[in-house]
N, C-alpha and C. Protein backbone atom coordinates (compact mmCIF):
# COMPACT_ATOMS: atom_id res chain seq x y z
N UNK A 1 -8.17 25.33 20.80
CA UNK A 1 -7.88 23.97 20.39
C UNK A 1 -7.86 23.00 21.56
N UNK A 2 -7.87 23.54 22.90
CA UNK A 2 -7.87 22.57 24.14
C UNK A 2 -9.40 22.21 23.86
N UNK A 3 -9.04 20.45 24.52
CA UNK A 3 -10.63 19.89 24.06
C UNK A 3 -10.82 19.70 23.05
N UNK A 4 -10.40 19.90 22.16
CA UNK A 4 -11.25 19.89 20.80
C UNK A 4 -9.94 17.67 19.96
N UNK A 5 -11.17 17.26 19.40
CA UNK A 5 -10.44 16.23 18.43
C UNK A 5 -9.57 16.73 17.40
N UNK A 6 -8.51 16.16 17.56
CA UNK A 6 -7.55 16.22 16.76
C UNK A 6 -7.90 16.23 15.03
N UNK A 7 -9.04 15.36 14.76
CA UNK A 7 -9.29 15.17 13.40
C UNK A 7 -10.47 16.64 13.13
N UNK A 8 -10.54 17.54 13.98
CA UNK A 8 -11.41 18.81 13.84
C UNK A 8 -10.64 19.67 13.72
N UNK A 9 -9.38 19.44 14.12
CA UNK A 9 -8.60 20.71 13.90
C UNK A 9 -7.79 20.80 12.25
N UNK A 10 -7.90 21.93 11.66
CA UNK A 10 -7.11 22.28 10.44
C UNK A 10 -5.65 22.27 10.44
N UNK A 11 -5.02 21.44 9.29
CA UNK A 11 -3.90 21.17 9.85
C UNK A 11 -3.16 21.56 8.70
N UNK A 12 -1.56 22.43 8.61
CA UNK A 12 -1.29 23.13 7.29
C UNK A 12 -1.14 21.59 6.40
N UNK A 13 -1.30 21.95 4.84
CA UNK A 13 -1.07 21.00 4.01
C UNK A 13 0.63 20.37 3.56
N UNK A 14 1.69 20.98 4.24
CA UNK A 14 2.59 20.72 4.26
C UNK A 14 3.11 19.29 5.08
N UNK A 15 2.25 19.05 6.01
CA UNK A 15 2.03 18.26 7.02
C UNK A 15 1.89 16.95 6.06
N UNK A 16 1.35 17.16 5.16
CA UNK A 16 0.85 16.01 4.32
C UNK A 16 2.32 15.26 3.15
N UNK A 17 2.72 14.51 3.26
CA UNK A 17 3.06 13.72 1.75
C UNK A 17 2.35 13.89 1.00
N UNK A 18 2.95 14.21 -0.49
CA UNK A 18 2.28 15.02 -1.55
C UNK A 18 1.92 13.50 -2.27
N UNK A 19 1.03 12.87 -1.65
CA UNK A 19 0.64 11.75 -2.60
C UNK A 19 -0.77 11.14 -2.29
N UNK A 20 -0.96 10.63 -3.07
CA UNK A 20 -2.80 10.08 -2.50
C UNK A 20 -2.64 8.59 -1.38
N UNK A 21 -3.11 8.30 -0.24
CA UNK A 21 -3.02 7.17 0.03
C UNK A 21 -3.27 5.74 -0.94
N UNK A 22 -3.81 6.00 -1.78
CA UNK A 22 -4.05 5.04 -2.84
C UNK A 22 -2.36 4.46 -3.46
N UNK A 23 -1.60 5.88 -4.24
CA UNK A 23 -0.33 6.09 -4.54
C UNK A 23 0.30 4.90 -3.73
N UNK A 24 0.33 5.75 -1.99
CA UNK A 24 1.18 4.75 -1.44
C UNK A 24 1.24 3.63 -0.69
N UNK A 25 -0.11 2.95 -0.86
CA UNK A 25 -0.26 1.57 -0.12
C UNK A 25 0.05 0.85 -1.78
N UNK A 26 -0.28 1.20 -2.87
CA UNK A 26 0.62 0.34 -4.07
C UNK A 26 1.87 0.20 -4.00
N UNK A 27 2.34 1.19 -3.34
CA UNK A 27 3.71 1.90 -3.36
C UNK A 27 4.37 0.73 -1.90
N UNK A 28 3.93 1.36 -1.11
CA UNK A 28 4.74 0.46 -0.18
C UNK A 28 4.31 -1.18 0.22
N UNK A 29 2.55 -1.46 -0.57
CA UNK A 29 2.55 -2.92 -0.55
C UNK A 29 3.56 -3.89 -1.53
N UNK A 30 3.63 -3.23 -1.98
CA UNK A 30 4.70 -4.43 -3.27
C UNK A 30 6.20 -3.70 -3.16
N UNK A 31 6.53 -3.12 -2.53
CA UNK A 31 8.23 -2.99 -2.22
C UNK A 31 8.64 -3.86 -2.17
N UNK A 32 8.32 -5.01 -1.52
CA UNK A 32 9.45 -6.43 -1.95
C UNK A 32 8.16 -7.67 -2.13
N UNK A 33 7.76 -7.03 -3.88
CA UNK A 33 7.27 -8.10 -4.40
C UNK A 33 7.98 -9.30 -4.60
N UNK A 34 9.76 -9.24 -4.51
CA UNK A 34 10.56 -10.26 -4.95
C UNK A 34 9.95 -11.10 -3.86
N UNK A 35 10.05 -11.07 -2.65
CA UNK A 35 9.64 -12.28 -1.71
C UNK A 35 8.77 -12.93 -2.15
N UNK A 36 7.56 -12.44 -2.75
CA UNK A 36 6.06 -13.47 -3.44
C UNK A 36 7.09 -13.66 -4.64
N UNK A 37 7.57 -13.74 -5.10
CA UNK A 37 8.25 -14.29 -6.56
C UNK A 37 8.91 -15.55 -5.61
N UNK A 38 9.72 -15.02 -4.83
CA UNK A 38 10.52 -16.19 -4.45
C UNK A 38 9.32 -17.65 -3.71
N UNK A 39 8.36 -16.84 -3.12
CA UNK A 39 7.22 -17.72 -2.38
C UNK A 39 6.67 -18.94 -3.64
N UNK A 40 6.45 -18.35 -4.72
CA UNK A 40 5.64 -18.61 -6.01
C UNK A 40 6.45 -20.09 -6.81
N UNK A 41 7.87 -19.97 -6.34
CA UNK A 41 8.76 -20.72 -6.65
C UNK A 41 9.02 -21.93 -5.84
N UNK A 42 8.98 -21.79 -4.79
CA UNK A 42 9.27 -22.21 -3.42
C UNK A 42 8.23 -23.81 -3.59
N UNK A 43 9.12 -24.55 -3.35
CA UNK A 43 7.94 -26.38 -3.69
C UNK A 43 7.74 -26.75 -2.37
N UNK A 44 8.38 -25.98 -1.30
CA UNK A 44 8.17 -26.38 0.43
C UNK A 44 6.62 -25.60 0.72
N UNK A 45 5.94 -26.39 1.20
CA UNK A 45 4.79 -25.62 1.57
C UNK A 45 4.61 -24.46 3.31
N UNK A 46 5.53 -25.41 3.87
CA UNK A 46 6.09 -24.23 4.79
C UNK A 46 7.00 -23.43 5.34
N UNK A 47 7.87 -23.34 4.16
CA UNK A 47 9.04 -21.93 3.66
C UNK A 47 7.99 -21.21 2.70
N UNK A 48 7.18 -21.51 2.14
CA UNK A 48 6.10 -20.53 0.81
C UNK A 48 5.02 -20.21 1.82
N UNK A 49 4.50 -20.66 3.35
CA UNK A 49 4.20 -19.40 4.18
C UNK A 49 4.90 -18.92 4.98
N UNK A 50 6.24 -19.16 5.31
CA UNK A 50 6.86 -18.34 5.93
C UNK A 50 7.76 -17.22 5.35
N UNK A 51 7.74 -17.13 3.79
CA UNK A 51 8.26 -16.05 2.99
C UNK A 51 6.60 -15.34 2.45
N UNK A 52 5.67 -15.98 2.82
CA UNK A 52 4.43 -14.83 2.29
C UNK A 52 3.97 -14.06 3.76
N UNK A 53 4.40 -14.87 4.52
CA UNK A 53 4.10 -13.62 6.23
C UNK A 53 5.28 -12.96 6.18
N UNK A 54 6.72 -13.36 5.92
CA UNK A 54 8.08 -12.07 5.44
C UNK A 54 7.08 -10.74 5.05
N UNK A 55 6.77 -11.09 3.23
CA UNK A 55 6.22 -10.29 2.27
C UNK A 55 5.00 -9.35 3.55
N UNK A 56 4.17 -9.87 4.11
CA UNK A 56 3.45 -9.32 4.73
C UNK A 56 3.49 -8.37 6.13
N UNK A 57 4.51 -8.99 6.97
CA UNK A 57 5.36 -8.09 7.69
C UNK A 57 6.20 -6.23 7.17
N UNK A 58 6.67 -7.03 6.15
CA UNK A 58 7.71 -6.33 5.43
C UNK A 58 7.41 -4.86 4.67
N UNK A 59 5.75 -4.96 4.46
CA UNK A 59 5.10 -3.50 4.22
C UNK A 59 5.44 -2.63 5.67
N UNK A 60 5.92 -2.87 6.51
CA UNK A 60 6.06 -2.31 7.99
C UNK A 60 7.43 -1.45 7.42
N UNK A 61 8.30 -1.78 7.16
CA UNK A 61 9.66 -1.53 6.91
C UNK A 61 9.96 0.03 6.40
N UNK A 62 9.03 0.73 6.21
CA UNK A 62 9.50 2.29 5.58
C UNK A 62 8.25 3.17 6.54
N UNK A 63 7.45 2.10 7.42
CA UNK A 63 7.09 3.42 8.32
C UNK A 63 7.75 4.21 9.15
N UNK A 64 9.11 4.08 9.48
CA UNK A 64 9.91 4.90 10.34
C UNK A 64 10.22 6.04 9.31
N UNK A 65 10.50 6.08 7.96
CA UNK A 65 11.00 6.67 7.21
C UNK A 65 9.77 7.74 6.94
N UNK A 66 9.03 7.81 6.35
CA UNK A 66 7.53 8.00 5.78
C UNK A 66 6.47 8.28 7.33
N UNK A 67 6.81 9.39 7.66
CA UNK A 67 5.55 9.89 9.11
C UNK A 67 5.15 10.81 8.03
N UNK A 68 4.79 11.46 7.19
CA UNK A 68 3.88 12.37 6.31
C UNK A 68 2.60 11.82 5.98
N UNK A 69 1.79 11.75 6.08
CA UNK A 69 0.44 11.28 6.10
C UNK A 69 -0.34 11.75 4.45
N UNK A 70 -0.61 11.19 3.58
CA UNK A 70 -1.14 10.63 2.78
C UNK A 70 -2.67 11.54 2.25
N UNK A 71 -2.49 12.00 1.47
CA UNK A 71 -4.32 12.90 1.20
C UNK A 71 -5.01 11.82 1.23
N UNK A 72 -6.35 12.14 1.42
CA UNK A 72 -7.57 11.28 1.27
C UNK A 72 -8.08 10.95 0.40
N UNK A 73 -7.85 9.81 -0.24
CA UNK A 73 -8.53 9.60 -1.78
C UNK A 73 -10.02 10.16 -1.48
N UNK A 74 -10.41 10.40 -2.84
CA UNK A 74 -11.92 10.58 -2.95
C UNK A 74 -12.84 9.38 -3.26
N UNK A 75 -14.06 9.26 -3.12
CA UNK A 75 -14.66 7.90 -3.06
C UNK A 75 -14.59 7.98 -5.33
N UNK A 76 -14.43 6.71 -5.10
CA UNK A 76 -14.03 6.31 -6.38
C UNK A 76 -12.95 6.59 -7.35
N UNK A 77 -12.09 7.03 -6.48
CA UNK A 77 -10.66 7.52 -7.09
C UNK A 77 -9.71 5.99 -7.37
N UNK A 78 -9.02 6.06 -8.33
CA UNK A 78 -8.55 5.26 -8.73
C UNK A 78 -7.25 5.34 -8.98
N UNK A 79 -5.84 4.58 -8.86
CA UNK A 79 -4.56 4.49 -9.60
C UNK A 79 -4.27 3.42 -9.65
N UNK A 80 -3.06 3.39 -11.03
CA UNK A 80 -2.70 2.15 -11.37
C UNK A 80 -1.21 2.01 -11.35
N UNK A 81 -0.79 1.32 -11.13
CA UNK A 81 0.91 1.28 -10.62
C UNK A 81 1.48 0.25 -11.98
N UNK A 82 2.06 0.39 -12.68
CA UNK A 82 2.18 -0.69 -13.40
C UNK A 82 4.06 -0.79 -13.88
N UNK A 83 4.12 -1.58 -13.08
CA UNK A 83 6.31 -2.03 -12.94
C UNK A 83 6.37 -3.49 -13.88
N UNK A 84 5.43 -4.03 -14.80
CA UNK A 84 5.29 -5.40 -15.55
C UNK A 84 6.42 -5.00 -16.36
N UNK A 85 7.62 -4.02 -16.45
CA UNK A 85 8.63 -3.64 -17.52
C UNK A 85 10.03 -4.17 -16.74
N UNK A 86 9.92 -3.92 -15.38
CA UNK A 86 10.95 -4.05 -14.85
C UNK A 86 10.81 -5.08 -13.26
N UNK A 87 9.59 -4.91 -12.94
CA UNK A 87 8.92 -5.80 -11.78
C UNK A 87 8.31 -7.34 -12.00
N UNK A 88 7.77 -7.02 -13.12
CA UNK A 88 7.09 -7.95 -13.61
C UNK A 88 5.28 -7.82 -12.54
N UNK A 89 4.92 -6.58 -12.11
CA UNK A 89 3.73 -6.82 -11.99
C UNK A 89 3.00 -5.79 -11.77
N UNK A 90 1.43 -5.46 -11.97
CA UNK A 90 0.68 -4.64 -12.20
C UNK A 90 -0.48 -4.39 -11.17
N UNK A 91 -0.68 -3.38 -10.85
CA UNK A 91 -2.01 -3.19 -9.31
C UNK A 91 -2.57 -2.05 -9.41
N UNK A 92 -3.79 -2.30 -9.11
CA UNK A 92 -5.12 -1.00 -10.02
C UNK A 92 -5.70 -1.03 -7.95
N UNK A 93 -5.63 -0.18 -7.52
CA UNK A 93 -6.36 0.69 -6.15
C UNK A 93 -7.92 1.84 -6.85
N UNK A 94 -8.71 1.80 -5.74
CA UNK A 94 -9.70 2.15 -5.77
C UNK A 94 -10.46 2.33 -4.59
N UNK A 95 -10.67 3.73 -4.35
CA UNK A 95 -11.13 3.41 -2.94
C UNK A 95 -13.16 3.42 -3.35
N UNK A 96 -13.42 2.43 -2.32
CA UNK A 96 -14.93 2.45 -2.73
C UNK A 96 -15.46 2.44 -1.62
N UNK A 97 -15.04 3.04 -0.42
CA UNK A 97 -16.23 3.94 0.52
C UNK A 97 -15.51 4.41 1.45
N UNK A 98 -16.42 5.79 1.68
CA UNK A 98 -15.96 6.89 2.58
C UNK A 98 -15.99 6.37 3.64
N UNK A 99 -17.21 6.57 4.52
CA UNK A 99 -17.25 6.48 6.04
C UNK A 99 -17.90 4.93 5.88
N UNK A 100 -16.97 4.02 6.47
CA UNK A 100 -15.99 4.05 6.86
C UNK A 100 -14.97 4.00 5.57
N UNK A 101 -14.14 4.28 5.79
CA UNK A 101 -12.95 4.40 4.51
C UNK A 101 -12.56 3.34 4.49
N UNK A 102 -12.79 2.82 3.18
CA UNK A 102 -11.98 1.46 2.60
C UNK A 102 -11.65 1.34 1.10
N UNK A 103 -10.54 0.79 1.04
CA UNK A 103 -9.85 0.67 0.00
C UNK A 103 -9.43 -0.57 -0.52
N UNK A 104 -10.04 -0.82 -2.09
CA UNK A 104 -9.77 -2.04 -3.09
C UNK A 104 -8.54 -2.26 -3.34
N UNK A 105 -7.91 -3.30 -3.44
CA UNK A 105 -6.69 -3.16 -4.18
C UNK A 105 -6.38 -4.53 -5.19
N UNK A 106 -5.97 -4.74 -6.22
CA UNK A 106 -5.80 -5.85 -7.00
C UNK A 106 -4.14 -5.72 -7.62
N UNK A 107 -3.49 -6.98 -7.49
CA UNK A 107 -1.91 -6.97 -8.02
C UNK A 107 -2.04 -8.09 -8.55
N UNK A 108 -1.39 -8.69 -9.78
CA UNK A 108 -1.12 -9.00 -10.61
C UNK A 108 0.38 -9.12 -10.74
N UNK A 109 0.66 -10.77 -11.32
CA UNK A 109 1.91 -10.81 -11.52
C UNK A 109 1.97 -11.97 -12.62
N UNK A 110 3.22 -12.63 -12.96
CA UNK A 110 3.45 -14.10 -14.19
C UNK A 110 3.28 -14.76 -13.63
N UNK A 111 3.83 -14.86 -12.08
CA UNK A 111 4.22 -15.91 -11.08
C UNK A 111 2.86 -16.27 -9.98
N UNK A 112 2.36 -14.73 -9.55
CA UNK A 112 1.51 -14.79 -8.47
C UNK A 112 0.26 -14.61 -8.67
């Protein structure tokens, strides 16, 4: 393993969070959807960007918690997160290409 890239070496699957990266960028992008609610409300035009760079910072906030690394969606894998019962909003992920890896994401809300 001396010399060799880190992303060549086999690594046990325990290592991993049992979830798809798709799962948890829905998951930890809208953890405090309340801030865009409160932004959405907000009639100051610069308190409604300084609570949508909060909201945007604020996906930072559970990487200390969360070092388990995420499976690799497959190209065209899809999930849908849907909290419109108790959140009030809905977000469909999709990843649509491998190399380089990138990932769709769409959220939905009453407000936003």
């Amino acid at each position: 393993c001396i010399g060799r890239a880190l992303s060549k070496i086999p690594m046990p699957v325990n290592f991993n969070e049992p979830l798809s990266f798709l799962q948890r960028l829905c998951e930890v992008e809208l953890e405090y959807s309340d801030i865009l609610n409160r932004a959405a409300r907000c009639e100051d035009s610069l308190e409604q960007l300084a609570l949508v760079a909060a909201f945007t910072v604020s996906t930072y906030s559970s990487t200390a918690y969360r070092s388990g690394k995420p499976f690799n969606p497959m190209l065209g894998e899809t999930y849908e997160f849907d909290r419109t019962a108790d959140l009030g909003w809905r977000s469909v992920c999709e990843q649509v290409s491998h190399h380089p890896p990138a990932s769709a994401m769409h959220a939905e809300s009453d407000s936003w």
